[in-house]
PDB file of N, CA and C in Angstrom:
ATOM      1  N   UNK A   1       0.844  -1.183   0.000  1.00  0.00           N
ATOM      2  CA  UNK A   1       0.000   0.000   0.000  1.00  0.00           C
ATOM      3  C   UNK A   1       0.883   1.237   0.000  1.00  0.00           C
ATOM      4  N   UNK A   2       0.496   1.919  -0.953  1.00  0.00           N
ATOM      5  CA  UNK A   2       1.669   3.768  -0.656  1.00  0.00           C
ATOM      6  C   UNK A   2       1.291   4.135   0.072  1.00  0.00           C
ATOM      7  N   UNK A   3       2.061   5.394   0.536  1.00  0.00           N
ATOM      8  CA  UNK A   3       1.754   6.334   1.925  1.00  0.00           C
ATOM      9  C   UNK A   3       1.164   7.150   0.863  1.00  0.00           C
ATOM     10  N   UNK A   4       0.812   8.325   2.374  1.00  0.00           N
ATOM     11  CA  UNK A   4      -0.253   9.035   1.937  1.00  0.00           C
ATOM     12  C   UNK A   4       1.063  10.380   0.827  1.00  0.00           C
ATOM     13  N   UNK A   5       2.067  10.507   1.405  1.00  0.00           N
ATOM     14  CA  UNK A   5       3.062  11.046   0.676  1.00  0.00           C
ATOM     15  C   UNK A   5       3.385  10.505  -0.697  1.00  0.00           C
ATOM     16  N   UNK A   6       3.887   9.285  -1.407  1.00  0.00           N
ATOM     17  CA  UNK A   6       3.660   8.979  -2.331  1.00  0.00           C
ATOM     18  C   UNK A   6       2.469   9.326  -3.056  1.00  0.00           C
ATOM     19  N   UNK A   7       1.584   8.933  -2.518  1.00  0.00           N
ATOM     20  CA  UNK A   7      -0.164   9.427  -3.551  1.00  0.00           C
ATOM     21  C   UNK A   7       0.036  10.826  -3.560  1.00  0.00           C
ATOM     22  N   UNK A   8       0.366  11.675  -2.779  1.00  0.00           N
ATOM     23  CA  UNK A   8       0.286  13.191  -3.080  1.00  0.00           C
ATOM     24  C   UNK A   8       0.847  13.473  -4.104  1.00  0.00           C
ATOM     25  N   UNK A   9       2.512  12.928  -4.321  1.00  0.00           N
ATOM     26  CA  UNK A   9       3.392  13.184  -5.307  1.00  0.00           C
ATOM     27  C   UNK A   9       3.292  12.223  -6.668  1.00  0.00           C
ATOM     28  N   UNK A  10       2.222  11.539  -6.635  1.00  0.00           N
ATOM     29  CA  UNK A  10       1.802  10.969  -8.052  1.00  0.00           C
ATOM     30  C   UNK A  10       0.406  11.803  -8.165  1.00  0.00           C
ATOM     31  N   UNK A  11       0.213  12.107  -7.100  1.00  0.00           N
ATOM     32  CA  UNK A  11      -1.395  13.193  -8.129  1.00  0.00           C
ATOM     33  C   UNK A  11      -1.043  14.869  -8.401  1.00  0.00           C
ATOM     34  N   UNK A  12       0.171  15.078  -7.863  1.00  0.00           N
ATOM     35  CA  UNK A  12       0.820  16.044  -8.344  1.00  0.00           C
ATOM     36  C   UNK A  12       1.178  15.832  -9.738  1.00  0.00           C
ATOM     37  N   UNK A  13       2.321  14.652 -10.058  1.00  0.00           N
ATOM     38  CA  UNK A  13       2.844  14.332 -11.194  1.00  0.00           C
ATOM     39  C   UNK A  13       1.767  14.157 -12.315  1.00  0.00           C
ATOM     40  N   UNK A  14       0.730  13.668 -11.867  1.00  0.00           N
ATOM     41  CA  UNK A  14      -0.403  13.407 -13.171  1.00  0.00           C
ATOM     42  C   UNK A  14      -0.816  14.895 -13.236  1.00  0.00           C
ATOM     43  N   UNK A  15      -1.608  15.714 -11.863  1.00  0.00           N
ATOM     44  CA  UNK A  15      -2.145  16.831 -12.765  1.00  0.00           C
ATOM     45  C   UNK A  15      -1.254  17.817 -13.175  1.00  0.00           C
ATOM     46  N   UNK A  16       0.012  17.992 -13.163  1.00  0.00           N
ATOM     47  CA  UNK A  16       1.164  18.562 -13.668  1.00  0.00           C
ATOM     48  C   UNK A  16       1.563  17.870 -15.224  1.00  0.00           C
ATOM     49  N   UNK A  17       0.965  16.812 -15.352  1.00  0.00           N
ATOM     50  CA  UNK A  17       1.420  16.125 -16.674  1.00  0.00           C
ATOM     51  C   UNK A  17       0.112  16.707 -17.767  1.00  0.00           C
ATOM     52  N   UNK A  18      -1.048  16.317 -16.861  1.00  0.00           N
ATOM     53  CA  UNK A  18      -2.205  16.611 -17.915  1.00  0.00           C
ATOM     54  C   UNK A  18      -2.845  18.147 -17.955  1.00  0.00           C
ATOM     55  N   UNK A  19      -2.969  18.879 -16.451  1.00  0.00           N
ATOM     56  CA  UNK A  19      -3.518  20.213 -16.338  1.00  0.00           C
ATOM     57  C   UNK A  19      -3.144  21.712 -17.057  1.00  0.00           C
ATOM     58  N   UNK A  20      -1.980  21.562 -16.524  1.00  0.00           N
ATOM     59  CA  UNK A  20      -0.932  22.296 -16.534  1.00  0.00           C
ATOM     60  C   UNK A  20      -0.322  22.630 -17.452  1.00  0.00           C
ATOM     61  N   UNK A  21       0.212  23.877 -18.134  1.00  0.00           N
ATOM     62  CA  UNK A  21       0.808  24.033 -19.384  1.00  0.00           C
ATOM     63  C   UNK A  21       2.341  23.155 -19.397  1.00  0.00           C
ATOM     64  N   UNK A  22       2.673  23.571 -20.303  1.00  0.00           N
ATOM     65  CA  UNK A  22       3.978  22.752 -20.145  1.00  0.00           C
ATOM     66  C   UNK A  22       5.054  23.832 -19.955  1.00  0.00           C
ATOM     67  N   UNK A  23       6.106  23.678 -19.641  1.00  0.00           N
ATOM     68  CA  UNK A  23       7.197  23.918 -19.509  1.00  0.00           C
ATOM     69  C   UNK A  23       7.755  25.077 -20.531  1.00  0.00           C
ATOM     70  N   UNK A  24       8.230  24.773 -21.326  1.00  0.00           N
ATOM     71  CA  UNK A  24       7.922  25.540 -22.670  1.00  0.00           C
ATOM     72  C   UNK A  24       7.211  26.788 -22.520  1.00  0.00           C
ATOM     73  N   UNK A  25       5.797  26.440 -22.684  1.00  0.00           N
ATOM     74  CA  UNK A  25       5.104  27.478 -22.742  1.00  0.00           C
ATOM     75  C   UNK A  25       5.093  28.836 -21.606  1.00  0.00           C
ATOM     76  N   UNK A  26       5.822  28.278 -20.143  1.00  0.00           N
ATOM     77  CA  UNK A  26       5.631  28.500 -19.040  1.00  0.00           C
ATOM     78  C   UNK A  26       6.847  29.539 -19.386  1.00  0.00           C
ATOM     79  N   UNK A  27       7.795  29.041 -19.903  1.00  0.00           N
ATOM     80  CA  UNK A  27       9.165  30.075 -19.938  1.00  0.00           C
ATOM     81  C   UNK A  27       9.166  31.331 -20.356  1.00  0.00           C
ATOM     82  N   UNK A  28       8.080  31.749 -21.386  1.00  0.00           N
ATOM     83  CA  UNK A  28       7.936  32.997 -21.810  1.00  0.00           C
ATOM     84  C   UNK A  28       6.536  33.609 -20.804  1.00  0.00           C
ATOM     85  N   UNK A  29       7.077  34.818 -20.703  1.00  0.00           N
ATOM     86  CA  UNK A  29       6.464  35.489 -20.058  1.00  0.00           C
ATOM     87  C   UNK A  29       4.539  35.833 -20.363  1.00  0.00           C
ATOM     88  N   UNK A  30       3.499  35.353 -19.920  1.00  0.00           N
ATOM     89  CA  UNK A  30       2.177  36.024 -20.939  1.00  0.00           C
ATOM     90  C   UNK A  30       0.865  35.178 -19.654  1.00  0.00           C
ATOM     91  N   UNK A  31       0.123  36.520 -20.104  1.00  0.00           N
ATOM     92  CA  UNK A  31      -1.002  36.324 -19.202  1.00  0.00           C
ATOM     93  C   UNK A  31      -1.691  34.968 -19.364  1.00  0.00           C
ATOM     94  N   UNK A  32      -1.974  34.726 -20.094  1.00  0.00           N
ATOM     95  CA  UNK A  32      -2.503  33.355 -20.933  1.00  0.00           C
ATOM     96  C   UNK A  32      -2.460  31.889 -19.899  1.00  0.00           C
ATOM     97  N   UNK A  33      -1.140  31.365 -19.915  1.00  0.00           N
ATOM     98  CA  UNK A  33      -0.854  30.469 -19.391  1.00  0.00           C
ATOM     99  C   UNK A  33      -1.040  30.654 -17.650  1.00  0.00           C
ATOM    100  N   UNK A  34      -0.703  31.456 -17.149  1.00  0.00           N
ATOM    101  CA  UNK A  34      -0.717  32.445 -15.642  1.00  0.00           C
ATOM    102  C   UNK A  34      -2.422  32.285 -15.190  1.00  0.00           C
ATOM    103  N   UNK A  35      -3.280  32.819 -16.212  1.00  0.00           N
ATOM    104  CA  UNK A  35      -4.676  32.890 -15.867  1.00  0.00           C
ATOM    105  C   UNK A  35      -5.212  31.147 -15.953  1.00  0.00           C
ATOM    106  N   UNK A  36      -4.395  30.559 -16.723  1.00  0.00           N
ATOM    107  CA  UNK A  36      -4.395  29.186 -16.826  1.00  0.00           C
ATOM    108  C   UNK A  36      -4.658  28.483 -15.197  1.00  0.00           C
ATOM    109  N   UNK A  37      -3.254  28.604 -15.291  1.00  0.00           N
ATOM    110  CA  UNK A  37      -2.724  27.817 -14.146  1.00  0.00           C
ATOM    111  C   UNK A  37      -3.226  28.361 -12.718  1.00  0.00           C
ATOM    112  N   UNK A  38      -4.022  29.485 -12.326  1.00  0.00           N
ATOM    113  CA  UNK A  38      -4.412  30.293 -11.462  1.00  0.00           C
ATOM    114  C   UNK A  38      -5.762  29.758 -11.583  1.00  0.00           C
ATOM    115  N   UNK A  39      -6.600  29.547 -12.399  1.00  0.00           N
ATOM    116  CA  UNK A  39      -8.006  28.493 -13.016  1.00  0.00           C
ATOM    117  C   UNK A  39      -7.905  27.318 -12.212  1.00  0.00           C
ATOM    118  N   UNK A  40      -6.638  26.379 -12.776  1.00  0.00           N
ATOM    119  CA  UNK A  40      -6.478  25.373 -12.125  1.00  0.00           C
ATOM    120  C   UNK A  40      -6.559  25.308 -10.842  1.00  0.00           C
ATOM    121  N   UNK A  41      -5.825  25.704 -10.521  1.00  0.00           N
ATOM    122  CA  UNK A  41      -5.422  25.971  -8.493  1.00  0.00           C
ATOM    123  C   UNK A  41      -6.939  26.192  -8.265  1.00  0.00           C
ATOM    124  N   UNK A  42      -7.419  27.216  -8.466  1.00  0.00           N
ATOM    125  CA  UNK A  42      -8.773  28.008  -7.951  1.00  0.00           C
ATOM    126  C   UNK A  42     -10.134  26.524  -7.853  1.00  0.00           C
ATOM    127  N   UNK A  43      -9.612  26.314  -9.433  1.00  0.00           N
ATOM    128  CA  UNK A  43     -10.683  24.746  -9.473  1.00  0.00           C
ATOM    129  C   UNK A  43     -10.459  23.485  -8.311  1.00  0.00           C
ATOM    130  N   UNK A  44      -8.633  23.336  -8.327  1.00  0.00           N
ATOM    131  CA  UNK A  44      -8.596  22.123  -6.971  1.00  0.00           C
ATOM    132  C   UNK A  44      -8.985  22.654  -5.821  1.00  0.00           C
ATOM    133  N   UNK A  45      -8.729  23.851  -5.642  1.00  0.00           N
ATOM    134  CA  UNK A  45      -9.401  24.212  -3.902  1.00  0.00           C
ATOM    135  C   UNK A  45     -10.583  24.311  -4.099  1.00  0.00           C
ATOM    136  N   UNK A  46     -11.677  25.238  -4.729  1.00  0.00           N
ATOM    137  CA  UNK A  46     -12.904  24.881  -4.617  1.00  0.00           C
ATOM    138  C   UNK A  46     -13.551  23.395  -4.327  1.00  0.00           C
ATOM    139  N   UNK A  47     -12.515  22.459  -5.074  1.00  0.00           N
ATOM    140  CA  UNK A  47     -12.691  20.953  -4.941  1.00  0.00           C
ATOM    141  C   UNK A  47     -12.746  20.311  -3.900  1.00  0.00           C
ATOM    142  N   UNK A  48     -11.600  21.067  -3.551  1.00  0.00           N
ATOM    143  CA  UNK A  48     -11.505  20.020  -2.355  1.00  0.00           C
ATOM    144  C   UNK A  48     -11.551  20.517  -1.209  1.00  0.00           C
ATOM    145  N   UNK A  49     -12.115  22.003  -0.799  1.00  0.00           N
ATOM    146  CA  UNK A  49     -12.453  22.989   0.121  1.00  0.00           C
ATOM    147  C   UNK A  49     -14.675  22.402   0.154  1.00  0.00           C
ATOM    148  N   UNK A  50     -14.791  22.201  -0.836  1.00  0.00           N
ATOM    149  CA  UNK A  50     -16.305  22.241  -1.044  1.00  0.00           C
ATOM    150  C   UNK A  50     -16.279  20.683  -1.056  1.00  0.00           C
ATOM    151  N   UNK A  51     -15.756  19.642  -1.564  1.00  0.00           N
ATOM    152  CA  UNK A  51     -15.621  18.543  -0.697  1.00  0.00           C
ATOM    153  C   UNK A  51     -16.062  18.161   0.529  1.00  0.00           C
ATOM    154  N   UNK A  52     -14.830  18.985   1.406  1.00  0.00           N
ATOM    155  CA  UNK A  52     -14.717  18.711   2.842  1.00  0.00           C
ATOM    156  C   UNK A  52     -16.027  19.408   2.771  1.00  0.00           C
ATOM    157  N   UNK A  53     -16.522  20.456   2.529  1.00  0.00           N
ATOM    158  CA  UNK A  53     -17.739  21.042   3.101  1.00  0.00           C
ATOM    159  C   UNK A  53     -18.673  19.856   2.869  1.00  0.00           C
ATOM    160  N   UNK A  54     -18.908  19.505   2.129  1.00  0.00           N
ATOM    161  CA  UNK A  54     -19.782  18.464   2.054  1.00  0.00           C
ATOM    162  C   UNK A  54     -19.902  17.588   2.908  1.00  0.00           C
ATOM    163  N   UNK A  55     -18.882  16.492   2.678  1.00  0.00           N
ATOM    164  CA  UNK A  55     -18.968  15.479   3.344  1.00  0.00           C
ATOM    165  C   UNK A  55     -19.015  15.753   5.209  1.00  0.00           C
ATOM    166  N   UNK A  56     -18.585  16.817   5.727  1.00  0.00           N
ATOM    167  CA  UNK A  56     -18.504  17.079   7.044  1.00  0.00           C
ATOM    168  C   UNK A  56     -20.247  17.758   7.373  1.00  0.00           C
ATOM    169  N   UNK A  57     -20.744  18.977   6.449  1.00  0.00           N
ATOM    170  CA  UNK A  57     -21.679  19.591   6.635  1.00  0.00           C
ATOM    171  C   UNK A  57     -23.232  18.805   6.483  1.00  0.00           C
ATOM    172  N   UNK A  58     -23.090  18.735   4.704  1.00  0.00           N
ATOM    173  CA  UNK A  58     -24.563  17.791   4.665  1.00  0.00           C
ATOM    174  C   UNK A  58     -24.269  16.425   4.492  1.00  0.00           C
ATOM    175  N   UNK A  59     -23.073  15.854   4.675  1.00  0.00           N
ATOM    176  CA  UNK A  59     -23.418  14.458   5.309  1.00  0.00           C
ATOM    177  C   UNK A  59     -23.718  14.129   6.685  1.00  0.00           C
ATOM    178  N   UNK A  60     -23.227  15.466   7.369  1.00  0.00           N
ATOM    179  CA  UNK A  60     -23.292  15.439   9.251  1.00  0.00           C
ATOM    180  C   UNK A  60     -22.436  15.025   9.742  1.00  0.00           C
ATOM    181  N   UNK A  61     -21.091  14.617   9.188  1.00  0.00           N
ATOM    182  CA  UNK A  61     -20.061  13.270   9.498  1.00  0.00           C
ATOM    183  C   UNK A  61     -19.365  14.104  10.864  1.00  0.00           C
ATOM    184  N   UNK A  62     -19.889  15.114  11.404  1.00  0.00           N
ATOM    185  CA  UNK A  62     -19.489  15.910  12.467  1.00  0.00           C
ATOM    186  C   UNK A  62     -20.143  15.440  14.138  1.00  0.00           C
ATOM    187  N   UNK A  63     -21.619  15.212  13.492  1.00  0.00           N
ATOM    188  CA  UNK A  63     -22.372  15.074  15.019  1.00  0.00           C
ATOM    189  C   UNK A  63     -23.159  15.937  14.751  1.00  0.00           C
ATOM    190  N   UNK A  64     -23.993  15.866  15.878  1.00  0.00           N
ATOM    191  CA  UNK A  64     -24.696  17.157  16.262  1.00  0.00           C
ATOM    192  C   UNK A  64     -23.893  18.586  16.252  1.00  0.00           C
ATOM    193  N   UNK A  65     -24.684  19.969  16.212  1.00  0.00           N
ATOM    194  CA  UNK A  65     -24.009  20.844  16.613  1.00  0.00           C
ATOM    195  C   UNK A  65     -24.359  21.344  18.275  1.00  0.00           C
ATOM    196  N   UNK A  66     -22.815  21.452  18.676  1.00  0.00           N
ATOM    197  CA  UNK A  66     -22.727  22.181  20.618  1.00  0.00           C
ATOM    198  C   UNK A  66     -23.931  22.935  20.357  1.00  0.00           C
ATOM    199  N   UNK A  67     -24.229  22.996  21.413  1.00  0.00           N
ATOM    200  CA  UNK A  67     -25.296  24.189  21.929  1.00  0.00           C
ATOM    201  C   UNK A  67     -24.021  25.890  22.474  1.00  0.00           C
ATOM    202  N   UNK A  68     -25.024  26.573  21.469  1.00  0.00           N
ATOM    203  CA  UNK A  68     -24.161  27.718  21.980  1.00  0.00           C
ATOM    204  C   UNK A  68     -23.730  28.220  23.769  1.00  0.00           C
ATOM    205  N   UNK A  69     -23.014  28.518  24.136  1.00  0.00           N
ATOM    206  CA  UNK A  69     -22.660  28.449  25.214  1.00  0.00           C
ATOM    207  C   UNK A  69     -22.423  30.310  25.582  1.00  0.00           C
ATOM    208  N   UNK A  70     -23.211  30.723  26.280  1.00  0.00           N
ATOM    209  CA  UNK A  70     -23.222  32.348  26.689  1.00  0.00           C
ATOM    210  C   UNK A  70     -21.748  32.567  26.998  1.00  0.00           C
ATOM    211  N   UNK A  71     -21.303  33.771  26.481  1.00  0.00           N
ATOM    212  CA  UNK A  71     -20.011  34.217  26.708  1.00  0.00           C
ATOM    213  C   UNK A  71     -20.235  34.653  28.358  1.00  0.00           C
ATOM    214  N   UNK A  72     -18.709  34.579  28.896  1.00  0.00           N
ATOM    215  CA  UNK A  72     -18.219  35.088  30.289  1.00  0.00           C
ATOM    216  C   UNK A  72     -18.657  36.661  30.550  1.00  0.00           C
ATOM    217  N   UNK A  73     -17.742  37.069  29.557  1.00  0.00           N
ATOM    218  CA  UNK A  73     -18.402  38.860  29.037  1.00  0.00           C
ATOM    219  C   UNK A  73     -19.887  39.204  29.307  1.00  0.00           C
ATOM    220  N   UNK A  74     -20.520  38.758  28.507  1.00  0.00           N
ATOM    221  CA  UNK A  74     -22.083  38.711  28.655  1.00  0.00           C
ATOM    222  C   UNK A  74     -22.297  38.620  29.923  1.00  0.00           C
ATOM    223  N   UNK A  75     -22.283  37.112  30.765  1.00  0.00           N
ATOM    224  CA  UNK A  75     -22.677  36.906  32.034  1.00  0.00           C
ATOM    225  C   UNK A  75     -22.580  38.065  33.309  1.00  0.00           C
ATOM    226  N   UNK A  76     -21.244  38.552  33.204  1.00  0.00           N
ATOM    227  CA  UNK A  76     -20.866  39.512  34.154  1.00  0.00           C
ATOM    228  C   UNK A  76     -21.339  40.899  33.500  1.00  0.00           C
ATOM    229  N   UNK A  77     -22.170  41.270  32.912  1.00  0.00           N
ATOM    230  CA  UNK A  77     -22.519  42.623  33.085  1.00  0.00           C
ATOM    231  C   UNK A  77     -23.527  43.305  34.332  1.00  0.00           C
ATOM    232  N   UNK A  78     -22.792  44.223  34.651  1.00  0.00           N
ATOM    233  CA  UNK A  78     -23.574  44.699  35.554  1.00  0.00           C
ATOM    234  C   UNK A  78     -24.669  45.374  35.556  1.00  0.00           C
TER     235      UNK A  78
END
């Protein structure tokens, strides 16, 4: 079985092989490829930011939610 380090650095290597401009293209300077690769990024975190939201939020995989608990501040006003 790989570690969880290996799988990171082969799903790096794939979406760097397939996503990603190449090399080449990367060397010259231009908005193009930049707005590219800034797409990309933006797309895996939404992914996997809205993921976790998921599976933690409307699957519930959290529990119940605490009951709010009155601040200290609050309590002691005079």
């Amino acid at each position: 079985m790989l570690s969880e380090r290996v799988m990171m650095v082969l799903l790096a290597f794939a979406l760097w092989y397939t996503l990603y401009p190449s090399l080449e293209t990367a060397q010259t300077w231009g908005f193009a490829w930049m707005l590219y690769t800034w797409a990309v990024n933006m797309g895996l975190v939404f992914l996997v930011a809205g993921g976790l939201h998921w599976f933690f939020v409307h699957e519930k995989r959290l529990g119940p939610a605490p009951a709010l608990q009155p601040s200290a501040f609050n309590a002691s006003k005079s």
